[in-house]
C-alpha atoms as a PDB file:
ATOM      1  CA  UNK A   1     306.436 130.723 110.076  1.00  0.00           C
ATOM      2  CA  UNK A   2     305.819 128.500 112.829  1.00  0.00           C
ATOM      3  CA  UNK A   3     306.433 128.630 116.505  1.00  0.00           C
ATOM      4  CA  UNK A   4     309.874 126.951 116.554  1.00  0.00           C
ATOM      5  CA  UNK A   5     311.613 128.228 113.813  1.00  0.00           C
ATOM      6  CA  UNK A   6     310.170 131.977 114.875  1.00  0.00           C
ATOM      7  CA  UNK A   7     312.140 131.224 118.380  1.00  0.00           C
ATOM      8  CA  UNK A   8     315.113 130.263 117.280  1.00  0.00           C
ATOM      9  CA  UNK A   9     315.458 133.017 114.580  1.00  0.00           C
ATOM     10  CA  UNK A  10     314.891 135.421 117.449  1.00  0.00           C
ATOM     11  CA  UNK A  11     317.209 133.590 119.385  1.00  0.00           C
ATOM     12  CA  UNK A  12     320.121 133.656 116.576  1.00  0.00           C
ATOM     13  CA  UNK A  13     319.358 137.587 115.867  1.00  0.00           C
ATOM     14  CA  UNK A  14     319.774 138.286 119.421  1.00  0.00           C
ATOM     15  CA  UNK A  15     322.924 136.583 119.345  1.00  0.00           C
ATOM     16  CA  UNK A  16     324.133 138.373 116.305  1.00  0.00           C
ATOM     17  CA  UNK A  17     323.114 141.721 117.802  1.00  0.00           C
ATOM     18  CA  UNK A  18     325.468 140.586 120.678  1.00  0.00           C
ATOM     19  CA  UNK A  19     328.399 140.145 118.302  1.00  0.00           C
ATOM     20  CA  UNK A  20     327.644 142.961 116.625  1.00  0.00           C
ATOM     21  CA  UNK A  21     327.570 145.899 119.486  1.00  0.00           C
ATOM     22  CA  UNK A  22     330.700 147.507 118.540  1.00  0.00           C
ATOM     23  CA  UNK A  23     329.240 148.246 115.063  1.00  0.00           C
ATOM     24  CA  UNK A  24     326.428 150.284 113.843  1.00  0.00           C
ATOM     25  CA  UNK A  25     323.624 148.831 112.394  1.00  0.00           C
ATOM     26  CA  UNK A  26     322.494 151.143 109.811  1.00  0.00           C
ATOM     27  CA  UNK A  27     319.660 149.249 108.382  1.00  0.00           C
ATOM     28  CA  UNK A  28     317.163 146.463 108.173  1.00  0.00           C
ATOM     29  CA  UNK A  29     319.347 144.933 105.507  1.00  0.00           C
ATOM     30  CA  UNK A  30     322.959 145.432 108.073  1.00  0.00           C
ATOM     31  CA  UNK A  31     321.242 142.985 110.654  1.00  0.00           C
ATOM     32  CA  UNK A  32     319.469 141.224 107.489  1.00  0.00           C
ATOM     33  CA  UNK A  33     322.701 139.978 106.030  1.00  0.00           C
ATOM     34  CA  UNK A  34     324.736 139.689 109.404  1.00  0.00           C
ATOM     35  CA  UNK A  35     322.518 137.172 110.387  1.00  0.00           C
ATOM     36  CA  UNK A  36     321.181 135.312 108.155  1.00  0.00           C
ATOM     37  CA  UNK A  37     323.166 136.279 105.381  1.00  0.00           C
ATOM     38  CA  UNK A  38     326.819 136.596 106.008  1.00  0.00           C
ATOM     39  CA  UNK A  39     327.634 132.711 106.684  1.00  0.00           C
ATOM     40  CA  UNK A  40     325.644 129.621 106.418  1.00  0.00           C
ATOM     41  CA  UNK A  41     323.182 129.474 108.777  1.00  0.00           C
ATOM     42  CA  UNK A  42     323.119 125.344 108.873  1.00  0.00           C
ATOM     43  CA  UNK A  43     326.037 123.322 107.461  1.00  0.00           C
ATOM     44  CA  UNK A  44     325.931 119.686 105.990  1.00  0.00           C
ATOM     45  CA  UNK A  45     322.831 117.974 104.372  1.00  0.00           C
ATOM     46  CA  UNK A  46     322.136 115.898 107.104  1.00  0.00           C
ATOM     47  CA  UNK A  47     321.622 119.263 109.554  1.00  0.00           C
ATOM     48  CA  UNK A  48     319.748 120.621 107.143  1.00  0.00           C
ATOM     49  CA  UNK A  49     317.441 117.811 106.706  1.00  0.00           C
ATOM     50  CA  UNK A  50     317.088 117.685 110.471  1.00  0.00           C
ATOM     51  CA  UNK A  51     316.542 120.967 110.994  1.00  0.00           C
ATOM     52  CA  UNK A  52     313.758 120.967 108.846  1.00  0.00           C
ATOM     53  CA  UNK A  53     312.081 117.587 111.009  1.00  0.00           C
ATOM     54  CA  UNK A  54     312.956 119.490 113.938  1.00  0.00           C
ATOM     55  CA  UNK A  55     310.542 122.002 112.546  1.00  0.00           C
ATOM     56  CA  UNK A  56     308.179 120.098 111.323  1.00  0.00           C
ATOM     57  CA  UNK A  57     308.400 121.602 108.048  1.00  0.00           C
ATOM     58  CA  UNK A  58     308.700 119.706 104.445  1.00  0.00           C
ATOM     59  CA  UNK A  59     311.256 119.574 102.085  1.00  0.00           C
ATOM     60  CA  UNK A  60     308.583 120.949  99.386  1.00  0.00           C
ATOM     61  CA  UNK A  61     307.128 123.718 101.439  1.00  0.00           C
ATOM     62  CA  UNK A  62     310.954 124.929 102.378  1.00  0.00           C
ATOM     63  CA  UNK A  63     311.439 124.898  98.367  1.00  0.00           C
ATOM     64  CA  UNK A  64     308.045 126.482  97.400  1.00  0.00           C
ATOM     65  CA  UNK A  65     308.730 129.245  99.833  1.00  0.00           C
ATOM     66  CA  UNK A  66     312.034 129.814  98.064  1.00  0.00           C
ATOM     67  CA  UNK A  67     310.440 129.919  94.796  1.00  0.00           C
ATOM     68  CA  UNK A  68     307.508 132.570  95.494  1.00  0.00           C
ATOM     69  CA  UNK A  69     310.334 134.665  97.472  1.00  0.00           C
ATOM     70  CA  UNK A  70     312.390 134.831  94.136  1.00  0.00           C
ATOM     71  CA  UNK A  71     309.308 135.271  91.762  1.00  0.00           C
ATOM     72  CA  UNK A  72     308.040 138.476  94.410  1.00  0.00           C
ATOM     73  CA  UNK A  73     311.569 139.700  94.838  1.00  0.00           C
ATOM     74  CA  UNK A  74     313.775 138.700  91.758  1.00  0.00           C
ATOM     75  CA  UNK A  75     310.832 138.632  89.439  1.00  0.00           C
ATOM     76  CA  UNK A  76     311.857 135.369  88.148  1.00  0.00           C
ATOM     77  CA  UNK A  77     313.487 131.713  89.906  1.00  0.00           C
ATOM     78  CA  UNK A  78     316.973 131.865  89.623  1.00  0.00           C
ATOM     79  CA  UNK A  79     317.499 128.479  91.606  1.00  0.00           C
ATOM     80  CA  UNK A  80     318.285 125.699  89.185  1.00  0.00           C
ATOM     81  CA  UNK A  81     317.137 121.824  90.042  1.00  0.00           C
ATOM     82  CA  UNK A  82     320.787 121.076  89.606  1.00  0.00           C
ATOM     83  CA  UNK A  83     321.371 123.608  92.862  1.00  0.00           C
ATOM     84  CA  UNK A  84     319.067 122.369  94.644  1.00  0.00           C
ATOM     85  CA  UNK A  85     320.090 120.168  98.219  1.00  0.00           C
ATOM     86  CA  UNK A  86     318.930 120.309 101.434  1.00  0.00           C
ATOM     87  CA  UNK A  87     321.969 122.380 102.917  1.00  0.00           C
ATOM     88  CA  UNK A  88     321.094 125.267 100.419  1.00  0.00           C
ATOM     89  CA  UNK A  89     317.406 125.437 100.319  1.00  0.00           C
ATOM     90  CA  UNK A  90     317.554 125.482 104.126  1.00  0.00           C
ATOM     91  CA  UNK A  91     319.479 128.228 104.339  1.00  0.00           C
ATOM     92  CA  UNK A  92     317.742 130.024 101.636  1.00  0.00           C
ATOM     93  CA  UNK A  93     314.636 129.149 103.396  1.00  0.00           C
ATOM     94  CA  UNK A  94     315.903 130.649 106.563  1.00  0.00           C
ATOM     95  CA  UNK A  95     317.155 134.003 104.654  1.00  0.00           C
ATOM     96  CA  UNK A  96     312.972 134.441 104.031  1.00  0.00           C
ATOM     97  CA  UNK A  97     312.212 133.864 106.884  1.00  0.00           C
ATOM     98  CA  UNK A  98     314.833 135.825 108.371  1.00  0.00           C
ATOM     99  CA  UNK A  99     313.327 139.102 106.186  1.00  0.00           C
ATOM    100  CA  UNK A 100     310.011 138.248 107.587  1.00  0.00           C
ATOM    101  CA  UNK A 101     310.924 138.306 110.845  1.00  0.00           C
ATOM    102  CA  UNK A 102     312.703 141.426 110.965  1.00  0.00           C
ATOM    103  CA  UNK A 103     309.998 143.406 108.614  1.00  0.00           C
ATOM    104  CA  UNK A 104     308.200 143.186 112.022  1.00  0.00           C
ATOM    105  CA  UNK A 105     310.128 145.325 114.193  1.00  0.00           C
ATOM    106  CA  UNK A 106     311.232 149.072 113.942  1.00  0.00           C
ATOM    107  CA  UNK A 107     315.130 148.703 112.900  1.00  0.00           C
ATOM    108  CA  UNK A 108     315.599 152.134 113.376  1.00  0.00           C
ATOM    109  CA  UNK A 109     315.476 152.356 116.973  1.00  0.00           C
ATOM    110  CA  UNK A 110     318.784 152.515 119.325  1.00  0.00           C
ATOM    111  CA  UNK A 111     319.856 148.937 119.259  1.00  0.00           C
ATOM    112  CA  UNK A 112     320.049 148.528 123.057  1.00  0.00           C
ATOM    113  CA  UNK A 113     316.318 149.084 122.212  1.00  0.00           C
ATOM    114  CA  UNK A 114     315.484 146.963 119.916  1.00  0.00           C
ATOM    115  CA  UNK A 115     317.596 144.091 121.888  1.00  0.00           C
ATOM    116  CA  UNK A 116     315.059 144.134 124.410  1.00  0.00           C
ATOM    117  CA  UNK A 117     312.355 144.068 122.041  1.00  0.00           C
ATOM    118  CA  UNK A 118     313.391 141.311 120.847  1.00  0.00           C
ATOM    119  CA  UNK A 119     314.154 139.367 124.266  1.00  0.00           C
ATOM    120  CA  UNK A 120     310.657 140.230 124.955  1.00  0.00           C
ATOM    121  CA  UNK A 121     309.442 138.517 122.111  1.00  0.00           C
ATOM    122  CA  UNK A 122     311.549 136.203 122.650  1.00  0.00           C
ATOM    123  CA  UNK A 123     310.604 135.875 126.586  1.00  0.00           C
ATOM    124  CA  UNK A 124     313.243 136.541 128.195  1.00  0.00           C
END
């Protein structure tokens, strides 16, 4: 994952964290699925297919990604050609990277703990 995109994921899990404090986060998967999970993460195919410029990252590595995520995970693709547009392989794109990101930090500390964690990383 590059530079960028690693920012502004830790940027947008911060922010859910914020949303979030009332509620208990029980597990990797909880902050998982609040954040990258639980709405779209970019709307429209246009946004989508500026995010990824933004990023510097091609269409085809976005959907290749995708693809060995389902194959490791799902043990098979279940994303048809016919599904396929920028808006949702974006988004799927961001729910991997999402799980990568967070597979590097201990979700089981208090989360006033693991906020600043992640502001440090962030560097804040």
């Amino acid at each position: 994952m590059n530079y960028s995109i690693r920012q502004e994921l830790l940027a947008h899990t911060i922010e859910t964290i914020g949303w979030l404090k009332d509620q208990q986060l029980a597990t990797l998967e909880d902050l998982h699925f609040h954040a990258f999970n639980e709405d779209h993460y970019i709307i429209g195919y246009h946004q989508a297919t500026e995010w990824l410029k933004k990023h510097h990252v091609s269409a085809w590595d976005a959907i290749e990604s995708v693809l060995d995520w389902e194959v490791e995970v799902l043990g098979e693709v279940s994303l048809k050609p016919a599904d396929m547009n920028s808006e949702r392989i974006v988004n799927l794109y961001i729910y991997v990277l999402g799980e990568e990101l967070l597979s590097e930090f201990d979700l089981e500390q208090e989360p006033n703990a693991l906020l600043e964690e992640l502001k440090k990383e962030l560097g804040e």
